[in-house]
Structure formats: C-alpha cells, structure tokens
Protein backbone atom coordinates (compact mmCIF):
# COMPACT_ATOMS: atom_id res chain seq x y z
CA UNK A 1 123.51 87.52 -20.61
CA UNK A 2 123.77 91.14 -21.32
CA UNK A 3 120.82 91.84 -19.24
CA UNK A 4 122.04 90.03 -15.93
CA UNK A 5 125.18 92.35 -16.79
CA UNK A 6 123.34 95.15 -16.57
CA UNK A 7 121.49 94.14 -13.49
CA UNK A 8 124.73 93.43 -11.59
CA UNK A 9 125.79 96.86 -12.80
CA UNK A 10 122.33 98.24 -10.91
CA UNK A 11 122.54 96.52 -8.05
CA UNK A 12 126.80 97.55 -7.55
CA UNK A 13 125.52 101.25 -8.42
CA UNK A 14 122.27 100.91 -5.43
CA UNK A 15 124.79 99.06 -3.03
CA UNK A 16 127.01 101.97 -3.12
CA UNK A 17 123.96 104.75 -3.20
CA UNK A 18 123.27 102.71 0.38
CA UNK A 19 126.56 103.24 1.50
CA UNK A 20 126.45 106.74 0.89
CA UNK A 21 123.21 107.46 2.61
CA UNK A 22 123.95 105.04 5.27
CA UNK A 23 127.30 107.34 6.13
CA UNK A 24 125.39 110.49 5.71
CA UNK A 25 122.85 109.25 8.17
CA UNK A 26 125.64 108.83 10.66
CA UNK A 27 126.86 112.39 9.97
CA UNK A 28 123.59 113.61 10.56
CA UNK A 29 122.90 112.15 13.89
CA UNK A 30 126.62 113.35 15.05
CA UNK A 31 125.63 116.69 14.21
CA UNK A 32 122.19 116.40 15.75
CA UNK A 33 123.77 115.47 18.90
CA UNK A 34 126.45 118.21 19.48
CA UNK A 35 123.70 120.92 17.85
CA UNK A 36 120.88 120.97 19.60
CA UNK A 37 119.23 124.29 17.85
CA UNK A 38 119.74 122.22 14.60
CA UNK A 39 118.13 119.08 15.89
CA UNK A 40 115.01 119.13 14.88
CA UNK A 41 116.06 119.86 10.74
CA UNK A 42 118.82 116.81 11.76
CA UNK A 43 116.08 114.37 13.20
CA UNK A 44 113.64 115.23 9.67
CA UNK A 45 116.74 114.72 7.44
CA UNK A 46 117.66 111.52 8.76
CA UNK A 47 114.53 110.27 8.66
CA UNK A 48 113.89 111.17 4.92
CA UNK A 49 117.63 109.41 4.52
CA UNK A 50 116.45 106.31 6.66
CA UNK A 51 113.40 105.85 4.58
CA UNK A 52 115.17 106.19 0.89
CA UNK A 53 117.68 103.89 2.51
CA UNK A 54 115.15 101.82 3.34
CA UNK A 55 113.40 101.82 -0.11
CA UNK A 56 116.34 101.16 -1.66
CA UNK A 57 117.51 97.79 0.42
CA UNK A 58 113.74 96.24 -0.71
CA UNK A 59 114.70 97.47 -3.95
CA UNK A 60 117.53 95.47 -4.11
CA UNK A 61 116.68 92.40 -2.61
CA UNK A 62 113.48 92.42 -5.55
CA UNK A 63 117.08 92.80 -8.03
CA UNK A 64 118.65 89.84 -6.81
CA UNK A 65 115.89 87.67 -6.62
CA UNK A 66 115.42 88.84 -10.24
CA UNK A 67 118.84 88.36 -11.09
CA UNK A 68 118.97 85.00 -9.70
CA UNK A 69 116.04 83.90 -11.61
CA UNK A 70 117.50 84.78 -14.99
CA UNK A 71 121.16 83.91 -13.85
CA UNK A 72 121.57 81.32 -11.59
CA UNK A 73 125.55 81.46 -11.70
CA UNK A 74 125.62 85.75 -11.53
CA UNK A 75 126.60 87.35 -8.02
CA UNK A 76 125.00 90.07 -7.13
CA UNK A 77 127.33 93.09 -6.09
C-alpha cells in the first residue's frame, strides 16, 4: 500500500508541475503577442514548455495505468 501512496503523491506533484507550465505557456504567448521584437525567444520557449508539458501528460497517464494495476481502489490525483 505504501507504494500506491507514493505514486498518488507523484502523480498530485506532476499534475500540478502541468499546471504550472500549462499557465506559463499562456504567459508566454501573451507576451509574444504584444512584443513582437521578443517573439521569436517567446515562440522557442513555449515550444520547449509545450513539449515538457507534453512529456509529462504521457508520463502520467503510464502512472495511473500503473497505479491502477497495483491499486484498483486508489484515485489518481
């Protein structure tokens, strides 16, 4: 049981990780569109944030399916 613990802890702590990117990508593309000079840096960023996003949604699902597969009755976060 300890170990599906653990794993909800993981997959609360990613969750929230994808918040915070998610709300820095939309920061990012405000200030891409009212900066144009900065665009370019804005339009790399969020695509390095969109792909470690990305990475860690996949990442996540592979948790759960874990999770439900040693803990039938566990929700994930």
């Amino acid at each position: 049981m300890t170990g599906s613990v653990q794993l909800q802890a993981l997959l609360a702590d990613l969750n929230w990780r994808v918040q915070l990117i998610s709300s820095d990508i939309a920061e990012e593309e405000q200030l891409s569109s009212n900066l144009d000079e900065v665009g370019a840096f804005c339009s790399t960023l969020t695509e390095h944030l969109r792909s470690r996003r990305d990475n860690l949604t996949r990442t996540i699902s592979m948790l759960e399916r874990q999770l439900a597969a040693i803990d039938p009755w566990a929700r994930a976060a």
